[in-house]
Protein backbone atom coordinates (compact mmCIF):
# COMPACT_ATOMS: atom_id res chain seq x y z
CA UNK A 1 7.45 -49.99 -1.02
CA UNK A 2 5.21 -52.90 -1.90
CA UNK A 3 2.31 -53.67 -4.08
CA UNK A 4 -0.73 -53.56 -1.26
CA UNK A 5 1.51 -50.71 0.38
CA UNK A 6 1.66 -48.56 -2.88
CA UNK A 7 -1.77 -49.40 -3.42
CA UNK A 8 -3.04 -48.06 -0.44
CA UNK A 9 -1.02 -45.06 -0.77
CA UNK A 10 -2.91 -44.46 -4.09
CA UNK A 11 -6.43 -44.94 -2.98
CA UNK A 12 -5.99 -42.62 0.38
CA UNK A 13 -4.32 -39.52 -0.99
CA UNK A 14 -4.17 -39.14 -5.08
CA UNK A 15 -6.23 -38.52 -8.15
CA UNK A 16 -3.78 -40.02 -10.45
CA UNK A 17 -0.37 -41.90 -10.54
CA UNK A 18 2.07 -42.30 -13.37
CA UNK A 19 4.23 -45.51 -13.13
CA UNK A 20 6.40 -46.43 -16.17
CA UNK A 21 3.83 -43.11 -17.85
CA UNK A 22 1.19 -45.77 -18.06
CA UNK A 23 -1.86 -43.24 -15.88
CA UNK A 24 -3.74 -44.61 -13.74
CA UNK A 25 -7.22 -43.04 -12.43
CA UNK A 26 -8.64 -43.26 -8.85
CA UNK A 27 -11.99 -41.58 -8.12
CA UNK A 28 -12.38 -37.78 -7.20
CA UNK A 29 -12.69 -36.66 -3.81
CA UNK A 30 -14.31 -33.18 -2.44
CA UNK A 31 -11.41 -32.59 -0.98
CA UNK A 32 -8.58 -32.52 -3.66
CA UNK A 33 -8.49 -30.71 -7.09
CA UNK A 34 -6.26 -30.57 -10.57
CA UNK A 35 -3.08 -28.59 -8.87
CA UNK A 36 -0.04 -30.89 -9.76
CA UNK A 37 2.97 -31.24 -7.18
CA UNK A 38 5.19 -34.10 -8.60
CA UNK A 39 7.62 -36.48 -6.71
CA UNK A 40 9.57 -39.41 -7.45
CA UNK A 41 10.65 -42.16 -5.04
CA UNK A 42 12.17 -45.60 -5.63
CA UNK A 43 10.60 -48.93 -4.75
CA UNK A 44 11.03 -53.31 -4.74
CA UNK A 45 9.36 -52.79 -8.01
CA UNK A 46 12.31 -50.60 -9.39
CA UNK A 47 12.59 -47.54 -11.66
CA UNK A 48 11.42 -44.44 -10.33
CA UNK A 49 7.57 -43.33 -10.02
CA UNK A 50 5.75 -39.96 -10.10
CA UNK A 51 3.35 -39.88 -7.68
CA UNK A 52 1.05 -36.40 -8.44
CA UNK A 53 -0.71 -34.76 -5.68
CA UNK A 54 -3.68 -31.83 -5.81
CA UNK A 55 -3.87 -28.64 -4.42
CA UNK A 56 -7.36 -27.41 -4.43
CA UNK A 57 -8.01 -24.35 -6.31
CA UNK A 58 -9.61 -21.02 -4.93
CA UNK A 59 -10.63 -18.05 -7.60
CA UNK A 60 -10.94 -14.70 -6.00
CA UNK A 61 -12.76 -12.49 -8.25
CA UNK A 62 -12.30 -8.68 -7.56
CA UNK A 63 -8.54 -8.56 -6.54
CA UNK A 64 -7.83 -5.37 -5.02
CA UNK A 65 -5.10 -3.45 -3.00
CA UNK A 66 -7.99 -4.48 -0.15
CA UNK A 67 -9.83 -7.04 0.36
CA UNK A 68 -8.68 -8.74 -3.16
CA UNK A 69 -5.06 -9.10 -1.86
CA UNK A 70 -5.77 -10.36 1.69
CA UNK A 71 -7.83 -12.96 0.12
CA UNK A 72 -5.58 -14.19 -2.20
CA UNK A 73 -3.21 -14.32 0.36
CA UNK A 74 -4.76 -16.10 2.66
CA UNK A 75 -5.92 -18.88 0.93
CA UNK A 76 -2.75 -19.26 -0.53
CA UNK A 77 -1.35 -19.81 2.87
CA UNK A 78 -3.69 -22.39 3.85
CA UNK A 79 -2.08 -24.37 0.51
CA UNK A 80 -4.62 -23.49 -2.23
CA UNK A 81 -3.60 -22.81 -5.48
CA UNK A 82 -5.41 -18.96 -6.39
CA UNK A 83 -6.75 -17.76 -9.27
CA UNK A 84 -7.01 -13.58 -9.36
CA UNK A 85 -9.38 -12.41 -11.08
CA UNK A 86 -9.60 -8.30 -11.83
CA UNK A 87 -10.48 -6.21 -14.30
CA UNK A 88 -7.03 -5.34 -15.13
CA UNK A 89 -3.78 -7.62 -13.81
CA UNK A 90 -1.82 -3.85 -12.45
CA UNK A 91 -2.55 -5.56 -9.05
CA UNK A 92 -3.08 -9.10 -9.76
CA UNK A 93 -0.29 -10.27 -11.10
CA UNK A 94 2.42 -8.14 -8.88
CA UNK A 95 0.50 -10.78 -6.78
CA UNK A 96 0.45 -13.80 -7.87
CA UNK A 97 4.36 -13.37 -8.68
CA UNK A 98 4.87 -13.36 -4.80
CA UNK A 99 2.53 -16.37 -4.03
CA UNK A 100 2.83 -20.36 -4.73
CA UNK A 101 1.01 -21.36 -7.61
CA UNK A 102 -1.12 -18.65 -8.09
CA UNK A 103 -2.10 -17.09 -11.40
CA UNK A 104 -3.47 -13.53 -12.83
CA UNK A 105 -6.50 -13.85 -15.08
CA UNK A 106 -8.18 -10.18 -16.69
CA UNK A 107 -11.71 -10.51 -16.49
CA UNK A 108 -14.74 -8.28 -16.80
CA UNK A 109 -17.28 -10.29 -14.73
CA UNK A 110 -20.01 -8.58 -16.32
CA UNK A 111 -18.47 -9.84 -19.93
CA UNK A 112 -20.62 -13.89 -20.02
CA UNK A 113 -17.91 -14.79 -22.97
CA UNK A 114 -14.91 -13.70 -20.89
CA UNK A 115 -16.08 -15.46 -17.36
CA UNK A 116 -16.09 -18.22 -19.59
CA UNK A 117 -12.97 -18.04 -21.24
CA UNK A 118 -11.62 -17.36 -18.09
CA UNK A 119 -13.37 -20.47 -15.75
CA UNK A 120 -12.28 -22.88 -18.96
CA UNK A 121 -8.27 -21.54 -18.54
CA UNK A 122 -8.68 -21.78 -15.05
CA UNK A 123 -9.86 -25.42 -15.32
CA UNK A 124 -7.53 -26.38 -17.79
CA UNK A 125 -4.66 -24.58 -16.42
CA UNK A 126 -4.91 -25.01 -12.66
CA UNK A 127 -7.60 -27.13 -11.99
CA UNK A 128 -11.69 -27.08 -10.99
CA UNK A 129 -12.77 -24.93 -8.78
CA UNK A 130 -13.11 -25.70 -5.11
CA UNK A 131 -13.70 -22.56 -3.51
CA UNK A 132 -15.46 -19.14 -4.92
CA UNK A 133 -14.52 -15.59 -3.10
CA UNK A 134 -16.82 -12.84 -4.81
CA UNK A 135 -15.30 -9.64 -4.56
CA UNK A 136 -16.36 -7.30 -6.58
CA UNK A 137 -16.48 -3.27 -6.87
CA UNK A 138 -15.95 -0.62 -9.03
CA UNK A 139 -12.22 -0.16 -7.96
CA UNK A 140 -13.23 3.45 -6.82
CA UNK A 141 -15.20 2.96 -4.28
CA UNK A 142 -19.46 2.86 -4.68
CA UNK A 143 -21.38 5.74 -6.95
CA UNK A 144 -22.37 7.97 -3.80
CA UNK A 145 -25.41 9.91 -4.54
CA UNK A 146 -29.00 10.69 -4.22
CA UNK A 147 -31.55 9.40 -6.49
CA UNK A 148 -31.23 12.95 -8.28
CA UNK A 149 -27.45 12.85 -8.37
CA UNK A 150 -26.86 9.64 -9.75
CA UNK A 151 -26.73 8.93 -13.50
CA UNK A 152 -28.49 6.21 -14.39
CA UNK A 153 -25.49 4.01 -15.91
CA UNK A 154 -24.22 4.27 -12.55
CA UNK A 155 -27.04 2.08 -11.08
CA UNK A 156 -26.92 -0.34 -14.01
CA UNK A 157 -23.04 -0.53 -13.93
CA UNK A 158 -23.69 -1.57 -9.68
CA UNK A 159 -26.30 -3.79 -10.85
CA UNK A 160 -23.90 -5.70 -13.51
CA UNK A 161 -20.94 -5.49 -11.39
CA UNK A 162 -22.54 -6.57 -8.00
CA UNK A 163 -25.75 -9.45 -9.45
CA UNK A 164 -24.93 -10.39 -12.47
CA UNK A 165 -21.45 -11.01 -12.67
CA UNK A 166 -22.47 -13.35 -9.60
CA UNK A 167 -25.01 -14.99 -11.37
CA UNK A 168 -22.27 -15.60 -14.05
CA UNK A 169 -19.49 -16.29 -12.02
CA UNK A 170 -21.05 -19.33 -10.00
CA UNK A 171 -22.73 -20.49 -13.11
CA UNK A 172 -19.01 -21.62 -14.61
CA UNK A 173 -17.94 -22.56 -10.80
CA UNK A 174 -20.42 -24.72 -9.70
CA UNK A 175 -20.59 -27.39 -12.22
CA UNK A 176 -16.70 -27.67 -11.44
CA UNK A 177 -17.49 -28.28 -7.98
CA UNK A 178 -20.23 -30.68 -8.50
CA UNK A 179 -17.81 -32.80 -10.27
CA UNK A 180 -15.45 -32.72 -7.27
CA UNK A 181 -18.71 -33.33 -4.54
CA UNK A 182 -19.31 -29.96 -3.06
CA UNK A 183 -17.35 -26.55 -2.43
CA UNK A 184 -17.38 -23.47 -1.18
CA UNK A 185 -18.88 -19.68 -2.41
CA UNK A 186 -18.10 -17.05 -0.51
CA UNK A 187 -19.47 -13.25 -1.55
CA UNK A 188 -18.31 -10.12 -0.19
CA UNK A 189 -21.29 -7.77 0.58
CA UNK A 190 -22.14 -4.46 2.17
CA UNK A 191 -24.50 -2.90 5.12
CA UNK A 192 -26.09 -1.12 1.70
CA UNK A 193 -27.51 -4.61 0.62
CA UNK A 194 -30.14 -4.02 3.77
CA UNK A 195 -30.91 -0.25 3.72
CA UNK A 196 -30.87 2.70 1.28
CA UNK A 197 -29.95 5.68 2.73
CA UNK A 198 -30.24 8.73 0.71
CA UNK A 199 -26.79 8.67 -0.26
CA UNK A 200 -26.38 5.33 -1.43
CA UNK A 201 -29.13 4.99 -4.61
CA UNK A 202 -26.44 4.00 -6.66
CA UNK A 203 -25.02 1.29 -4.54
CA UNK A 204 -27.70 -0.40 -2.30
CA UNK A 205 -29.97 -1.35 -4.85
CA UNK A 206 -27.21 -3.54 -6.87
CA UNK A 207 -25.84 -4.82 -2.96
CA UNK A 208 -29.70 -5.74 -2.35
CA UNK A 209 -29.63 -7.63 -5.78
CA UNK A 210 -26.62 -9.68 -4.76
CA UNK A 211 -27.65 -10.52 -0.93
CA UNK A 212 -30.91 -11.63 -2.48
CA UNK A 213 -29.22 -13.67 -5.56
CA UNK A 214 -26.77 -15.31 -2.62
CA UNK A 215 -29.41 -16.61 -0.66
CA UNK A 216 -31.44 -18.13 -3.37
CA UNK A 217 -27.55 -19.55 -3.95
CA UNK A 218 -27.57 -20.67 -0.94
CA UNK A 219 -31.08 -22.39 -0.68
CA UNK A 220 -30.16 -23.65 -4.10
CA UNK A 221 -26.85 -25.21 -3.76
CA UNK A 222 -26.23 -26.40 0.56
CA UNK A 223 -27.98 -29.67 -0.62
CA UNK A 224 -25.50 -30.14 -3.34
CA UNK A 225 -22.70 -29.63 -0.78
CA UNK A 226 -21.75 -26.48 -1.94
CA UNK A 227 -21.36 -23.88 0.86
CA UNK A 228 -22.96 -20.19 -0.34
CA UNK A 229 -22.03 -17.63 2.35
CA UNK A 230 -22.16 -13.89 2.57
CA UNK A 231 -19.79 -11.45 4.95
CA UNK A 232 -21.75 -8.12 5.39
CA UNK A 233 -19.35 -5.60 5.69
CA UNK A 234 -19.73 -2.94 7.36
CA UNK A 235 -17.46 -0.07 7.83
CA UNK A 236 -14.36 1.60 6.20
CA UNK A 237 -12.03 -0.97 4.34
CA UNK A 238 -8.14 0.06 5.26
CA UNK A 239 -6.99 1.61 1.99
CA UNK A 240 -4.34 4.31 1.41
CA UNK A 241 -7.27 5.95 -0.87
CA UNK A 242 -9.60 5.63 2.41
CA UNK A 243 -7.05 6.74 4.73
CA UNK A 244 -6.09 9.76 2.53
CA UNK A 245 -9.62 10.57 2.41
CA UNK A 246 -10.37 10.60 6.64
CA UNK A 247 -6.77 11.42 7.55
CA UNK A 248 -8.14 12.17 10.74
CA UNK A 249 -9.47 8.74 11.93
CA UNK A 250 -7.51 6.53 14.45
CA UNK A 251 -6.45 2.98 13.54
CA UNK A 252 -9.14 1.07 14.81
CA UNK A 253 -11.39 2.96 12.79
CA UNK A 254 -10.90 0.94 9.47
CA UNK A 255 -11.75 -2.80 8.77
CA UNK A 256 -8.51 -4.57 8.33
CA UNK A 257 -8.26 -6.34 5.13
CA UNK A 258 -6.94 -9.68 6.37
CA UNK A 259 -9.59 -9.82 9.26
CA UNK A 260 -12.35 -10.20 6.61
CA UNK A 261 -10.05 -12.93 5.26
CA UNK A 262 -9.87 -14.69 8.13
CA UNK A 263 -13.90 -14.39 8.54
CA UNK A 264 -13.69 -15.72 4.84
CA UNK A 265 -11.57 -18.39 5.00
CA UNK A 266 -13.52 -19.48 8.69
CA UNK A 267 -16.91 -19.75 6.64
CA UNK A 268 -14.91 -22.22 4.30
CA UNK A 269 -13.93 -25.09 7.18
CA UNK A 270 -17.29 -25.18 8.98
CA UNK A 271 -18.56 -28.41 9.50
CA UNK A 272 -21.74 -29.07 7.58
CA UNK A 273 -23.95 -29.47 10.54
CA UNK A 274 -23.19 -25.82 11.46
CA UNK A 275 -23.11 -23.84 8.03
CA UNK A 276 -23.50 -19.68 8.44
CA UNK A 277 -25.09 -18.06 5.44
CA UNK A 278 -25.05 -14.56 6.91
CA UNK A 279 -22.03 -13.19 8.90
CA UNK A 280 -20.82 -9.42 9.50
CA UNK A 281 -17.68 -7.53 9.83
CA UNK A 282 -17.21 -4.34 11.42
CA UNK A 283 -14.67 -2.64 13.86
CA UNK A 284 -15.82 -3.29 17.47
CA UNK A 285 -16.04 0.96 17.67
CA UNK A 286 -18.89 0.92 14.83
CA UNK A 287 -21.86 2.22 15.44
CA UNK A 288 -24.87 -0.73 14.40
């Protein structure tokens, strides 16, 4: 390969190039991140050189036997690099083990120094992030309840779990994808976030808090090229803990995990003349 072809070659599809280890830089693009995949050819110039393409790096926070899962999955199929992010790595890292370049990270989202330990490894260790899935729950399902039921730590722990991780969250991601000319933040909400029923005092008031922190995201942020979605979702994730708890409801009563992926993953490629802030997900039997 020649000079002007090399050359070309460089400025149309890499960050970086290695030739005889002298680096060096072309400019950042939106569209590619830090995620390393080597490969050496031969050329007229002779000797070998490593040409280093990105992969462009997705952090789901909340990783699940759910939702978590499906959306690590499925934006490791569509060749990002994933970060999983949970509380504890029992189901991240079982994971990441059977995905390409993905990685476990512990994280308490409602911990400021650990989201930022966390973003900083991610960055150094995989790259800037390019797209944001929030996630987030207690891991046993909302605190179910009546407003005399309810203790109150189980409305603050909603609050910290469901707003202000958020709020902490994007405030590490967002400056990495400013640097790399927009992105992508996509949170996970609930029906709750738009009533309270008697039942849910414990959990709509923290799902109100996020919807209402995501769309000041959103107002916030579309200018700077960074796409803030939500998916409402509303209905029964599929979960063996849900399905051993309404043993008696048929298939299509349940939300399938990887269809709120796909809806996920959708909001991610849509052309910026056409963003969607607000989308739902529900089985076509719910009742809305």
């Amino acid at each position: 390969m020649g000079e002007g072809a090399y050359d070309r070659l460089h400025a149309a599809v890499i960050r970086s190039v290695t030739i005889d280890s002298r680096p060096r830089a072309a400019p950042r693009n939106a569209a590619v991140a830090w995620r390393i995949e080597a490969c050496t050819f031969n050329d007229d110039w002779g000797g070998g050189r490593t040409v280093t393409t990105k992969k462009k790096v997705c952090a789901v926070v909340g990783v699940g036997p759910g939702n978590g899962a499906a959306l690590g999955r499925r934006f490791a199929k569509e060749g990002y690099a994933v970060a999983l992010l949970a509380r504890t790595t029992a189901t991240s890292e079982p994971l990441a083990k059977s995905l390409p370049d993905a990685r476990a990270y512990a994280c308490d989202v409602s911990d400021a120094e650990q989201v930022t330990a966390v973003f900083e490894a991610i960055e150094r260790e995989m790259g800037p992030v390019a797209t944001l899935i929030y996630n987030t729950g207690s891991g046993k399902g909302p605190p179910w309840g009546t407003v005399e039921d309810i203790e109150p730590a189980a409305l603050e722990g909603a609050f910290r779990v469901s707003a202000l991780g958020l709020l902490l969250v994007a405030k590490k991601a967002i400056p990495q994808m400013t640097a790399q000319g927009g992105g992508n933040i996509v949170v996970i909400g609930a029906t709750a976030s738009r009533r309270g029923v008697a039942r849910t005092a414990g959990f709509a008031p923290a799902k109100a808090a996020q919807k209402s922190l995501a769309e000041s995201m959103a107002r916030h942020l579309w200018p700077q090229k960074i796409h803030v979605s939500l998916i409402i979702v509303d209905g029964v994730i599929d979960l063996p803990r849900t399905r051993a708890l309404m043993k008696d409801k048929p298939d299509d009563f349940f939300i399938a995990p990887d269809g709120v992926a796909d809806v996920a993953f959708h909001l991610t490629i849509q052309p910026p003349s056409a963003w969607s802030f607000e989308v739902e997900a529900r089985p076509f039997k719910e009742t809305w």
